[in-house]
C-alpha atoms as a PDB file:
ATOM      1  CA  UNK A   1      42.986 112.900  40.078  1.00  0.00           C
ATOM      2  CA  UNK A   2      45.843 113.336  42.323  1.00  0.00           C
ATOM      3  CA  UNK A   3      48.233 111.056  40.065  1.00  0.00           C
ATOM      4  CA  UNK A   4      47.089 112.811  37.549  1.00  0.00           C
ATOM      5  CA  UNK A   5      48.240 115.973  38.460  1.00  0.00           C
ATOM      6  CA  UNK A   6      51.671 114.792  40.133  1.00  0.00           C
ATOM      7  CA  UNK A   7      52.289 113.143  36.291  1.00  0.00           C
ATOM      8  CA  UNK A   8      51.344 116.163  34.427  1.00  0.00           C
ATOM      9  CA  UNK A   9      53.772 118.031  36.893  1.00  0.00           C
ATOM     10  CA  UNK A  10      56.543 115.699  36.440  1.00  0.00           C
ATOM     11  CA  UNK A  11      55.991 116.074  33.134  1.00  0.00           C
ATOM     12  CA  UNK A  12      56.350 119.898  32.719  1.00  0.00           C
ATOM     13  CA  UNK A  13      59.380 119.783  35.488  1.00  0.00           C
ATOM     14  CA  UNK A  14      60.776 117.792  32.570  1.00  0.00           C
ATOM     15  CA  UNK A  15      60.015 120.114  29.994  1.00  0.00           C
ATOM     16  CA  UNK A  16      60.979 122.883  31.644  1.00  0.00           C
ATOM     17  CA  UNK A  17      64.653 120.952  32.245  1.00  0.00           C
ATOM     18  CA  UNK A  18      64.941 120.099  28.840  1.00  0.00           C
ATOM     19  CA  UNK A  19      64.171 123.275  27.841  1.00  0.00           C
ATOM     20  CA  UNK A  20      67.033 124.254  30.096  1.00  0.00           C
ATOM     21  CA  UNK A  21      69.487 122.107  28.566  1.00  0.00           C
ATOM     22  CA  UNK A  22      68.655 122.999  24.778  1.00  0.00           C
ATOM     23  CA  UNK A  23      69.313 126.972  26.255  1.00  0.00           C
ATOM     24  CA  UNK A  24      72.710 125.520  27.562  1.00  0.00           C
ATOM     25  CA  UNK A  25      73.428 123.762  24.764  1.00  0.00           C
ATOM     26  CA  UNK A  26      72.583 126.329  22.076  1.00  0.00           C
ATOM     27  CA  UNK A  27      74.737 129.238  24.235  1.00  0.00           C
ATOM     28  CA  UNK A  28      77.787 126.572  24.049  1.00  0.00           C
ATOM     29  CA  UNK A  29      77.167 126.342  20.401  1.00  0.00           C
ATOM     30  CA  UNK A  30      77.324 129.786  19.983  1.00  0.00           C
ATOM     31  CA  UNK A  31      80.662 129.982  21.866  1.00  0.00           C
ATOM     32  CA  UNK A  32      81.767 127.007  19.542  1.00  0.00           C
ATOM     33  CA  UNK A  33      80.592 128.949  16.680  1.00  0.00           C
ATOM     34  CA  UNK A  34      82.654 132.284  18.402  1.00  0.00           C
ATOM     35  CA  UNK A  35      85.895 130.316  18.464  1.00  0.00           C
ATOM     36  CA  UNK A  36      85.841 129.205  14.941  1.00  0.00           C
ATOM     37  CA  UNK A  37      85.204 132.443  13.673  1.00  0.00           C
ATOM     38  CA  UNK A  38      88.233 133.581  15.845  1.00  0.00           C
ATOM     39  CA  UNK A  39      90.555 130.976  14.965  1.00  0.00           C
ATOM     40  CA  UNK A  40      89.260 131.449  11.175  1.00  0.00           C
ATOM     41  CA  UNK A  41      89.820 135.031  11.314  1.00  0.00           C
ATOM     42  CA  UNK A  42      93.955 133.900  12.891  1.00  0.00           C
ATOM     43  CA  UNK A  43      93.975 131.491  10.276  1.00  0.00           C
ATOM     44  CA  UNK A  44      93.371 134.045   7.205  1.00  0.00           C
ATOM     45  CA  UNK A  45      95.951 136.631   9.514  1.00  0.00           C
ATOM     46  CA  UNK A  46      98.939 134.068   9.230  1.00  0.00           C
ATOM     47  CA  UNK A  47      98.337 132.919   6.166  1.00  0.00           C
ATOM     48  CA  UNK A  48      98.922 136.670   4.933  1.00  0.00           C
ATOM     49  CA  UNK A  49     101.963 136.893   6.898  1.00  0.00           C
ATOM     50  CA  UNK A  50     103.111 133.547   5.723  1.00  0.00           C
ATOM     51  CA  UNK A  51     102.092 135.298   2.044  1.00  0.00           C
ATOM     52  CA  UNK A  52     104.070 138.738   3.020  1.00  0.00           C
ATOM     53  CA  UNK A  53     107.286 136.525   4.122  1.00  0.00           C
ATOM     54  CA  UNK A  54     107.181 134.191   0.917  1.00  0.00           C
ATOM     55  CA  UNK A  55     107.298 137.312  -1.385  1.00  0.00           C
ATOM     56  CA  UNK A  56     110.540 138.816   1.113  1.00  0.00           C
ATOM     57  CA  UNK A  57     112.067 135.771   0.879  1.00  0.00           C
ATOM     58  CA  UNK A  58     111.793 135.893  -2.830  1.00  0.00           C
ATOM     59  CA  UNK A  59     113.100 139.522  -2.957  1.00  0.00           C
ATOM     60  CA  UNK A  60     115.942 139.170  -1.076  1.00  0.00           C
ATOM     61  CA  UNK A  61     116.549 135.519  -2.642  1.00  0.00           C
ATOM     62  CA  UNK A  62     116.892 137.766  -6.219  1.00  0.00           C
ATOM     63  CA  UNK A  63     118.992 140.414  -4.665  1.00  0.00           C
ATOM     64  CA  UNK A  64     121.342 137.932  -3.126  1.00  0.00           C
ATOM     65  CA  UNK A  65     121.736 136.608  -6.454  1.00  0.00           C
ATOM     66  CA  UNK A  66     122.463 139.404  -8.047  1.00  0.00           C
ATOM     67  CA  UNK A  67     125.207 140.506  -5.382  1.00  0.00           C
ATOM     68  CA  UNK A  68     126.900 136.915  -6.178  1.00  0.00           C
ATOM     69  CA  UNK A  69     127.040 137.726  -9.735  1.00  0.00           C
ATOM     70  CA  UNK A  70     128.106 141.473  -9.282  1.00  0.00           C
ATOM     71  CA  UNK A  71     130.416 139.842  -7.307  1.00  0.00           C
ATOM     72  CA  UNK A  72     131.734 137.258 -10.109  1.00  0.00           C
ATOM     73  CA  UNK A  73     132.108 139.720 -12.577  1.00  0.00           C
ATOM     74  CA  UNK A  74     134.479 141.667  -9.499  1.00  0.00           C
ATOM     75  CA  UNK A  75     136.511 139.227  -9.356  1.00  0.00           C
ATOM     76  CA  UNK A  76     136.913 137.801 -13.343  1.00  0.00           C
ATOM     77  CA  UNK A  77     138.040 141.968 -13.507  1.00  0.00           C
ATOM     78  CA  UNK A  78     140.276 141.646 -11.037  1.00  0.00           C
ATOM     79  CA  UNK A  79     141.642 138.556 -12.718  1.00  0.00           C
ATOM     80  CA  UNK A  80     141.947 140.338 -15.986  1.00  0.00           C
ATOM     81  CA  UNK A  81     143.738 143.496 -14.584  1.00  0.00           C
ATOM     82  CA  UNK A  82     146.121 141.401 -12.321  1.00  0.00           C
ATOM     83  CA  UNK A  83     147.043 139.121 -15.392  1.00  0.00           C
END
């Protein structure tokens, strides 16, 4: 009766630490589950500012074009004047 009651114990100490451990492991998932929202969320924020540098890159790619052929037509003036 006695051994009985010492394995039912162990048995339910056992429980109760594996019980335990699912609570700590489900609370680190969560975490896990925290941080890849975050770095999801940092992800989606660069990739717009990558986005929002592309298109000023492209803007000042076109207007930096169109200075160097403002500036050629300058200078083919300044060729026709002067000769």
């Amino acid at each position: 009766m006695e051994e009985e009651r010492e394995r039912l114990q162990a048995a339910a100490q056992e429980v109760d630490h594996m019980r335990k451990e699912i609570e700590e492991l489900e609370r680190g998932l969560q975490e896990q589950q925290e941080v890849n929202e975050s770095l999801q969320r940092a992800q989606g924020d660069l990739s717009a500012y990558e986005a929002q540098l592309d298109a000023q890159l492209r803007a000042r790619e076109a207007e930096i074009a169109q200075l160097e052929q403002e500036l050629e037509q300058r200078k083919k003036q300044q060729q026709v004047r002067s000769g």
